[in-house]
PDB file of N, CA and C in Angstrom:
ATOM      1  N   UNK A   1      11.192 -11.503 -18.994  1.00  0.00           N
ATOM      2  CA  UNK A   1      12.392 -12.177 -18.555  1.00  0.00           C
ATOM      3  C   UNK A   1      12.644 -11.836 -17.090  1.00  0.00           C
ATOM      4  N   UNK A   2      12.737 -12.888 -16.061  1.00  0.00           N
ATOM      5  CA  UNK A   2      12.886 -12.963 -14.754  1.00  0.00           C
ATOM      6  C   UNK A   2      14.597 -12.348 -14.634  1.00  0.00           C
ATOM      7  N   UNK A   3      15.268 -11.708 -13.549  1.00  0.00           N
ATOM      8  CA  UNK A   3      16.749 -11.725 -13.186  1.00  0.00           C
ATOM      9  C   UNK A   3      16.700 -11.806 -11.532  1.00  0.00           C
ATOM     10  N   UNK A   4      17.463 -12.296 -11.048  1.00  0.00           N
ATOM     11  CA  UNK A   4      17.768 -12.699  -9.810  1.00  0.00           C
ATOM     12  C   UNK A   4      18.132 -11.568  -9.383  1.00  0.00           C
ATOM     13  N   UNK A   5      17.762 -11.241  -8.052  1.00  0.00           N
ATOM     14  CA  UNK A   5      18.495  -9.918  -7.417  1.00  0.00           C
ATOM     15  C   UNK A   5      18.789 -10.276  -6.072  1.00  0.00           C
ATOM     16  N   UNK A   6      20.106  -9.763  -5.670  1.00  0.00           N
ATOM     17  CA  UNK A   6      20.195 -10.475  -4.271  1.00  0.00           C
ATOM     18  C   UNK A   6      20.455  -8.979  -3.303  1.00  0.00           C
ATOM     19  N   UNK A   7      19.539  -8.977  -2.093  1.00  0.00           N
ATOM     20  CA  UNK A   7      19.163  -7.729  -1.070  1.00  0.00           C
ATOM     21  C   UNK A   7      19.875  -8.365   0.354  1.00  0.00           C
ATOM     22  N   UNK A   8      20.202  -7.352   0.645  1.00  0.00           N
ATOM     23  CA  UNK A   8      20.659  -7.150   2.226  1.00  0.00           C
ATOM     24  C   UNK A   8      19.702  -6.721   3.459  1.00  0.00           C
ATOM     25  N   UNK A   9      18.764  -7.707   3.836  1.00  0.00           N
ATOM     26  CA  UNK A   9      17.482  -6.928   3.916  1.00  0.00           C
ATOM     27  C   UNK A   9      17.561  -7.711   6.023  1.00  0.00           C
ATOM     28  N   UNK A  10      17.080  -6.792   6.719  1.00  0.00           N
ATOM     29  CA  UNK A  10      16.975  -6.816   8.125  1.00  0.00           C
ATOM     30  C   UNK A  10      16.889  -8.344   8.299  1.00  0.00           C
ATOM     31  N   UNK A  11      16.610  -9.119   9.390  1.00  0.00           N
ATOM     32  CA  UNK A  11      16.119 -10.421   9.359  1.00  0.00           C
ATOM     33  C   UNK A  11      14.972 -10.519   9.766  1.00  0.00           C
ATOM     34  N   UNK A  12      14.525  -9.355  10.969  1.00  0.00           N
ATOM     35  CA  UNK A  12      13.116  -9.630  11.187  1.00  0.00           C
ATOM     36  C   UNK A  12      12.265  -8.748  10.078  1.00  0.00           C
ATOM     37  N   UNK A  13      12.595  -7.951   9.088  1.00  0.00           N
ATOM     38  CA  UNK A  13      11.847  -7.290   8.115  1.00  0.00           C
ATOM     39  C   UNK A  13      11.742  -8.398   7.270  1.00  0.00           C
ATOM     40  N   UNK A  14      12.273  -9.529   6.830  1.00  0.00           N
ATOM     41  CA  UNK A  14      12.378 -10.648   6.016  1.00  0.00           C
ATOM     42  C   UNK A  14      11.366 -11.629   6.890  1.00  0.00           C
ATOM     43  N   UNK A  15      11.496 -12.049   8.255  1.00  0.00           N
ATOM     44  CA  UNK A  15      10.928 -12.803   8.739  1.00  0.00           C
ATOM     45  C   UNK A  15       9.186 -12.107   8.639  1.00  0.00           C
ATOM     46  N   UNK A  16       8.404 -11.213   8.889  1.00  0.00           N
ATOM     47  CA  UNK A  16       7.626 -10.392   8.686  1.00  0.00           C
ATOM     48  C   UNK A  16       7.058 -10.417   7.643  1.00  0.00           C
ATOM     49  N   UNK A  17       8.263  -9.967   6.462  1.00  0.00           N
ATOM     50  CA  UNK A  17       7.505 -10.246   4.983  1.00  0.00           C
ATOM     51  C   UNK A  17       7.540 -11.823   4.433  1.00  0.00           C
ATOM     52  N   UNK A  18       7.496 -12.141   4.828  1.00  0.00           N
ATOM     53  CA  UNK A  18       7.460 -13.946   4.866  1.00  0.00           C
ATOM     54  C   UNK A  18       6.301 -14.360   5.068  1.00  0.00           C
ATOM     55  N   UNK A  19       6.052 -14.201   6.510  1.00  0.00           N
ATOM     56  CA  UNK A  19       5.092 -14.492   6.657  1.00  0.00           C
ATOM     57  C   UNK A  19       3.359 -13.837   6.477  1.00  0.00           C
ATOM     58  N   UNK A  20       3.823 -12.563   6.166  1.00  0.00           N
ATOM     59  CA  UNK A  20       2.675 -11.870   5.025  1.00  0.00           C
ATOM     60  C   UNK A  20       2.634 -12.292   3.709  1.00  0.00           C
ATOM     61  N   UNK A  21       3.675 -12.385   3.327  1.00  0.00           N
ATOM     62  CA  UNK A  21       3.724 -13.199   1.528  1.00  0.00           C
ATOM     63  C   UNK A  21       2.379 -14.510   1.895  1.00  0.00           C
ATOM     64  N   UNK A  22       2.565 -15.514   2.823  1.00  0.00           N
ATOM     65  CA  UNK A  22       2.083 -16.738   2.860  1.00  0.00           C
ATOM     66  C   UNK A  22       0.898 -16.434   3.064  1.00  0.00           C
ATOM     67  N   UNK A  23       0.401 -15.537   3.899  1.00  0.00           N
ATOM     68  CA  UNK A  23      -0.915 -14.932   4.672  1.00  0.00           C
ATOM     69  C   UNK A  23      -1.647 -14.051   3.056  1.00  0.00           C
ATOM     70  N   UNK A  24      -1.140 -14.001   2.272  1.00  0.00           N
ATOM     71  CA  UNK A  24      -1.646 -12.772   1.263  1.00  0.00           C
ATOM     72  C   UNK A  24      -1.870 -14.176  -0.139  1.00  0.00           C
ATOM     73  N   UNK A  25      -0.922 -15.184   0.141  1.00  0.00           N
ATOM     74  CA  UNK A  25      -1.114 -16.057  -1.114  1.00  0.00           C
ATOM     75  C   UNK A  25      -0.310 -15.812  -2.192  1.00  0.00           C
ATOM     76  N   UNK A  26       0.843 -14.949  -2.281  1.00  0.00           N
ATOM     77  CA  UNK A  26       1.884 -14.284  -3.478  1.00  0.00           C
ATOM     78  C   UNK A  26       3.226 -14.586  -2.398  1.00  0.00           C
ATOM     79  N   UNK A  27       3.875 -14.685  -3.680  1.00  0.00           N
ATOM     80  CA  UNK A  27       5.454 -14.971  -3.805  1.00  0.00           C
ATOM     81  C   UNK A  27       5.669 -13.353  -3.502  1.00  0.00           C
ATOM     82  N   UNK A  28       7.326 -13.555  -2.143  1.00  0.00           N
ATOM     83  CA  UNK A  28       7.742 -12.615  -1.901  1.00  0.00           C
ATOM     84  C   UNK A  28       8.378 -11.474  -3.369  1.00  0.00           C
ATOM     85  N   UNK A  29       8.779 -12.448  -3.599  1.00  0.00           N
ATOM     86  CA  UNK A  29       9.353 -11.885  -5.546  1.00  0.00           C
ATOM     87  C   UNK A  29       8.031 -11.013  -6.133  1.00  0.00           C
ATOM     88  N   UNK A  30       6.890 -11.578  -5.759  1.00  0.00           N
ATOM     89  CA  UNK A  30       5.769 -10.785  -6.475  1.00  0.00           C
ATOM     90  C   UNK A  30       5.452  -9.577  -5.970  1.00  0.00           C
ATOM     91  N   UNK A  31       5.772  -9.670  -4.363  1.00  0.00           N
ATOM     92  CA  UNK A  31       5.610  -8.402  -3.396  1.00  0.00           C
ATOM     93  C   UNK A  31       6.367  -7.587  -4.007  1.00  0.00           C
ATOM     94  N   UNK A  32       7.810  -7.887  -4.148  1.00  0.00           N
ATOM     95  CA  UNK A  32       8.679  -6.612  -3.948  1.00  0.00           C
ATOM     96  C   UNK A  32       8.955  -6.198  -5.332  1.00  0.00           C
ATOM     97  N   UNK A  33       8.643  -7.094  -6.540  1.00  0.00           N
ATOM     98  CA  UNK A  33       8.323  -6.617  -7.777  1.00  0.00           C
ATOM     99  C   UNK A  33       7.278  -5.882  -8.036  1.00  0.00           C
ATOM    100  N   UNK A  34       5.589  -6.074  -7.289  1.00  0.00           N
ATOM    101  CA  UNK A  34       4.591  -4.807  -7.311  1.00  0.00           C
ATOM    102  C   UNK A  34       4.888  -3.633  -6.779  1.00  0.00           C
ATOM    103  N   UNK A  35       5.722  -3.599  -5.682  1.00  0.00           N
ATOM    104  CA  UNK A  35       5.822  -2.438  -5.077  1.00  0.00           C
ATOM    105  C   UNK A  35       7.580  -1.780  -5.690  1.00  0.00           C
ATOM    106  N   UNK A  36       8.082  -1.816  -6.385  1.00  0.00           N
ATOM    107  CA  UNK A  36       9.345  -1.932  -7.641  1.00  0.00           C
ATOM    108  C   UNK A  36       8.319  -0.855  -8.433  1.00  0.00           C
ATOM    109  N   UNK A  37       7.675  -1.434  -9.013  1.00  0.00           N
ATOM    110  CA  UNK A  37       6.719  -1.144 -10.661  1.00  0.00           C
ATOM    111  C   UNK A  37       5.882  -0.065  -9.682  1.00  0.00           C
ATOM    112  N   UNK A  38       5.608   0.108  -8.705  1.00  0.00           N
ATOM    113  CA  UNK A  38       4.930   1.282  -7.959  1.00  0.00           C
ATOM    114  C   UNK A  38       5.337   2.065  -7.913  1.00  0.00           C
ATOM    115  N   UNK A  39       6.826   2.166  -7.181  1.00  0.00           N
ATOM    116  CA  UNK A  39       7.963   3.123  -7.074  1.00  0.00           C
ATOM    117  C   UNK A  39       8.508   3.656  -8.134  1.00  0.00           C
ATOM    118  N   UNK A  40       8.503   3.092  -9.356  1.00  0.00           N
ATOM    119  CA  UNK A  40       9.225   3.390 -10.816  1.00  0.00           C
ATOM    120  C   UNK A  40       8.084   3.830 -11.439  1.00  0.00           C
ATOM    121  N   UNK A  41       7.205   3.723 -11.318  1.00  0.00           N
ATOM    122  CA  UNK A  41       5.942   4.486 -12.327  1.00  0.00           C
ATOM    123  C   UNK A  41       6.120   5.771 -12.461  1.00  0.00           C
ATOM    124  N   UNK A  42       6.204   6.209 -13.459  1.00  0.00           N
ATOM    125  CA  UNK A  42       5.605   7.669 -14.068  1.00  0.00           C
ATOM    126  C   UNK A  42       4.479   8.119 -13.424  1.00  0.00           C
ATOM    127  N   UNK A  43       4.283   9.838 -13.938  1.00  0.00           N
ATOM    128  CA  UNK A  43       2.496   9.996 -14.062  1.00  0.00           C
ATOM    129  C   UNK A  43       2.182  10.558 -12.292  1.00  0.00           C
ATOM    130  N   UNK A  44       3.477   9.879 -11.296  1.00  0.00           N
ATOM    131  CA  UNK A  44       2.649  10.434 -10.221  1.00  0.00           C
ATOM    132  C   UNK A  44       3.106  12.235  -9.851  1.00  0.00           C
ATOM    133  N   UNK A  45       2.085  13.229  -9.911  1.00  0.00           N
ATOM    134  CA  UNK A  45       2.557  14.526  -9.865  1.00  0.00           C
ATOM    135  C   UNK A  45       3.282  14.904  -8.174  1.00  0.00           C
ATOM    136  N   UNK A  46       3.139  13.911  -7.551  1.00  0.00           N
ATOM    137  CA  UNK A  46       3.839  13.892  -5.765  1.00  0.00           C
ATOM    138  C   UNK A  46       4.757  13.451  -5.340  1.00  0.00           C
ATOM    139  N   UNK A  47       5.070  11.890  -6.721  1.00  0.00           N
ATOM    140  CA  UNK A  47       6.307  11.251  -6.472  1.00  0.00           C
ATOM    141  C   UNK A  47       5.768  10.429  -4.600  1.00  0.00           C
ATOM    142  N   UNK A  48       4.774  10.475  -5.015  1.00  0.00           N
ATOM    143  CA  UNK A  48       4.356   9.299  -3.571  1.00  0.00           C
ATOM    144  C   UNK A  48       4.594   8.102  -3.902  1.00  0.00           C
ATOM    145  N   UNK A  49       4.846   7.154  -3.180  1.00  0.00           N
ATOM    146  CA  UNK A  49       5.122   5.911  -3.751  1.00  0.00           C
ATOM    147  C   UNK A  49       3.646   5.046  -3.136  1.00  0.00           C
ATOM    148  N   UNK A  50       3.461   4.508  -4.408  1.00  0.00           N
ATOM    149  CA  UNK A  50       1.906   4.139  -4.453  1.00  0.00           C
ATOM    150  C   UNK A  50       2.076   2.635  -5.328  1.00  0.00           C
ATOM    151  N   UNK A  51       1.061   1.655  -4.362  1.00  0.00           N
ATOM    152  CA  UNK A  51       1.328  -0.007  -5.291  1.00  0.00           C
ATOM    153  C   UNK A  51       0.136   0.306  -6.418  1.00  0.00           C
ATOM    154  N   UNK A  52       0.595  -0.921  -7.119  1.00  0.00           N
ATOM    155  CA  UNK A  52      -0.511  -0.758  -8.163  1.00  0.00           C
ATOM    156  C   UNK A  52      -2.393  -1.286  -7.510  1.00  0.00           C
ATOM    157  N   UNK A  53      -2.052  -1.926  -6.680  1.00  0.00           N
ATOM    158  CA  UNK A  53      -3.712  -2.035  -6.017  1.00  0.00           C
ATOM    159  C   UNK A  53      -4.029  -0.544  -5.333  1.00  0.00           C
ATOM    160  N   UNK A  54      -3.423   0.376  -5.012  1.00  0.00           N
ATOM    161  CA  UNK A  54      -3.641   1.985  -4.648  1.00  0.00           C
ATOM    162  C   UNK A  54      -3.953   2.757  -5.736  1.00  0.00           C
ATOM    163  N   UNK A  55      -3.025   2.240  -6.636  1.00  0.00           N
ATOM    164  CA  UNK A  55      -3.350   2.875  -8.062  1.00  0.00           C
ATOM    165  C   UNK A  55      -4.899   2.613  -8.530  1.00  0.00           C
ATOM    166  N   UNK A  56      -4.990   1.526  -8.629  1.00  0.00           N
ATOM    167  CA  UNK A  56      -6.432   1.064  -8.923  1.00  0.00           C
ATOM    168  C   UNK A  56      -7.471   1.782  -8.405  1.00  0.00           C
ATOM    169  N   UNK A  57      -7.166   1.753  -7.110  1.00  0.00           N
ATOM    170  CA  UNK A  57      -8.445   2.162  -6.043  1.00  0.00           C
ATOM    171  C   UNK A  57      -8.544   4.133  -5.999  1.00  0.00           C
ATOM    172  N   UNK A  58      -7.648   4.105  -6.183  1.00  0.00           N
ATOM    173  CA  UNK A  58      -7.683   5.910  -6.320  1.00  0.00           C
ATOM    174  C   UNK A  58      -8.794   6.580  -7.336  1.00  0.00           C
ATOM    175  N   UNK A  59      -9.591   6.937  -6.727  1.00  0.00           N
ATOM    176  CA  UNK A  59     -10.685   7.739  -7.574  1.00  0.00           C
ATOM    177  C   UNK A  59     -12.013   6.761  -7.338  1.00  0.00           C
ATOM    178  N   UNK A  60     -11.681   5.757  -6.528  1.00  0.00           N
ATOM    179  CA  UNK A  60     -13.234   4.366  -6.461  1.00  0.00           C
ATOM    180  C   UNK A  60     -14.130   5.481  -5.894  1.00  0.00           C
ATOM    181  N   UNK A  61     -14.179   6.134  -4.808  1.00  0.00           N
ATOM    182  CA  UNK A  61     -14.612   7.031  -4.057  1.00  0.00           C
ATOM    183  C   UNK A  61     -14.799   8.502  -4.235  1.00  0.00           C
ATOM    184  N   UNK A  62     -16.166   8.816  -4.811  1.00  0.00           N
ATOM    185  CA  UNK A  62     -16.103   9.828  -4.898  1.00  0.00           C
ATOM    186  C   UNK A  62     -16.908  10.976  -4.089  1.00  0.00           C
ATOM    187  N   UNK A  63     -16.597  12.216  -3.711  1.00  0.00           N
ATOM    188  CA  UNK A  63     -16.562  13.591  -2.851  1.00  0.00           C
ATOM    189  C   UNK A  63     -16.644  14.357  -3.628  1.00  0.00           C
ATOM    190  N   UNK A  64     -17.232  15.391  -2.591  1.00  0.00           N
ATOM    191  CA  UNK A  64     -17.148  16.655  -3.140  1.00  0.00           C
ATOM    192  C   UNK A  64     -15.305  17.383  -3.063  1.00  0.00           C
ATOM    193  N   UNK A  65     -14.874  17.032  -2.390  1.00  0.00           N
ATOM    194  CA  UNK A  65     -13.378  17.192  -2.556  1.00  0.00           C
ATOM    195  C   UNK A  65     -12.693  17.643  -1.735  1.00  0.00           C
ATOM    196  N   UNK A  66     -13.948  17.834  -0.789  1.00  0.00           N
ATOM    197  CA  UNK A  66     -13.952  18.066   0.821  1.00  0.00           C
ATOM    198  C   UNK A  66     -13.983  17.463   1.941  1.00  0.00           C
ATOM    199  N   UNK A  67     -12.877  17.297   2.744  1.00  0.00           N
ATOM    200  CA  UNK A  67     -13.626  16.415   4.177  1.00  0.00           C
ATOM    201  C   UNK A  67     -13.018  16.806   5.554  1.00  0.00           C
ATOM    202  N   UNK A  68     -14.218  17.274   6.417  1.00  0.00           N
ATOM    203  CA  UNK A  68     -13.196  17.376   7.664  1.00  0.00           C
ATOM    204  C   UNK A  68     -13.140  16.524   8.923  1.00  0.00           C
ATOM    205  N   UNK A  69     -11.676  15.528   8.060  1.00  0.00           N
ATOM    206  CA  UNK A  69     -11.488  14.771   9.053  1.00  0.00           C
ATOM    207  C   UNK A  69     -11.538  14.627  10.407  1.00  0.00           C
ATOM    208  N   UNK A  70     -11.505  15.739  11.139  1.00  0.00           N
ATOM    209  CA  UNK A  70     -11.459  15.833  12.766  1.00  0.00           C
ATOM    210  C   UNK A  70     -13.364  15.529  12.822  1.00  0.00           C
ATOM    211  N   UNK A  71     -14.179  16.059  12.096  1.00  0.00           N
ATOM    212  CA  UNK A  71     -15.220  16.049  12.274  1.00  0.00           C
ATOM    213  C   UNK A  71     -16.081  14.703  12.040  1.00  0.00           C
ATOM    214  N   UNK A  72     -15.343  13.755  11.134  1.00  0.00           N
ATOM    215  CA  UNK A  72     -15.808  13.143  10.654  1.00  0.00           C
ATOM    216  C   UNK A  72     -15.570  11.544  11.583  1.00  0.00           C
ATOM    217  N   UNK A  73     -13.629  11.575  12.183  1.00  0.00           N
ATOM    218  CA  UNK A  73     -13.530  11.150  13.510  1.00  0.00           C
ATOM    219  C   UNK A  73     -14.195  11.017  14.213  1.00  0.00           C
ATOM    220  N   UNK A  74     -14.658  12.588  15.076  1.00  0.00           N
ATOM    221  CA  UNK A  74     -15.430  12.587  16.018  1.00  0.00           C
ATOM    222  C   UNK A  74     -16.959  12.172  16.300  1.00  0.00           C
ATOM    223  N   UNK A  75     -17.346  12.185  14.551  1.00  0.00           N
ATOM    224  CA  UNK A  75     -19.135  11.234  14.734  1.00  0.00           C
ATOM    225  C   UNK A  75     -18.890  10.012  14.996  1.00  0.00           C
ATOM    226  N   UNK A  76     -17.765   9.570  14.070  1.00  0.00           N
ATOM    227  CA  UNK A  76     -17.273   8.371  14.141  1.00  0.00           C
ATOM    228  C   UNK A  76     -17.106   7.662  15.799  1.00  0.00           C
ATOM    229  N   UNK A  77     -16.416   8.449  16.647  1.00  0.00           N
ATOM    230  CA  UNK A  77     -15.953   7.959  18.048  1.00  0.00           C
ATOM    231  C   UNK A  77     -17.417   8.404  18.924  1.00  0.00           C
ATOM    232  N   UNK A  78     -18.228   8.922  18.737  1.00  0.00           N
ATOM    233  CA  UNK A  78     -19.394   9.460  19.194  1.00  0.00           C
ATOM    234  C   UNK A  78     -20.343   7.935  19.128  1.00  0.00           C
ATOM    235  N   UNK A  79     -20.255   7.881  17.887  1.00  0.00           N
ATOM    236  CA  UNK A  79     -21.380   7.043  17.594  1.00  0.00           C
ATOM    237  C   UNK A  79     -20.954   5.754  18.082  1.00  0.00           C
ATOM    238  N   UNK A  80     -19.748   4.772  18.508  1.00  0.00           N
ATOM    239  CA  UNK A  80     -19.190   3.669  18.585  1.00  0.00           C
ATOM    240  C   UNK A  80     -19.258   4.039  20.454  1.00  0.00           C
ATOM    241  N   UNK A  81     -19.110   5.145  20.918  1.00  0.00           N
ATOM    242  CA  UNK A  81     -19.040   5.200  22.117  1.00  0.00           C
ATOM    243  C   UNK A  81     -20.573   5.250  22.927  1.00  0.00           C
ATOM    244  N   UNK A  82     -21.643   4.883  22.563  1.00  0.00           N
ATOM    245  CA  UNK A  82     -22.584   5.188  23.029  1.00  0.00           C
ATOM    246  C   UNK A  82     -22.827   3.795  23.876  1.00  0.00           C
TER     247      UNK A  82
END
């Protein structure tokens, strides 16, 4: 069952998510209802607020459980800078 909710929301944060809704192919209602059901989920031990396509993808990638980012940057900017 759908209910109407009515928000007080910036105009250019509305104008913005507008035009990402159209660019993404989903109803703004669908945006702010996935990321609703993100924020209200159980289960997260951080209380991070996470959408359900983050949810999904969490764990796609797997490590040793280690990474050092500064290091991993710097091959990164090494190798693109040559």
């Amino acid at each position: 069952m759908s209910t109407k909710l009515t928000l007080s929301i910036d105009e250019e944060v509305v104008r913005k998510a507008k035009e990402y809704s159209k660019a993404s192919g989903r109803s703004l209602s669908s945006l702010i209802e996935s990321y609703l059901i993100g924020l209200t989920s159980s289960g997260d031990a951080n209380n991070e607020v996470s959408t359900p396509l983050t949810s999904r993808l969490l764990g796609s990638i797997k490590g040793n459980g280690s990474v050092d980012i500064e290091k991993v940057l710097t091959d990164n900017w090494k190798a693109t800078d040559d």
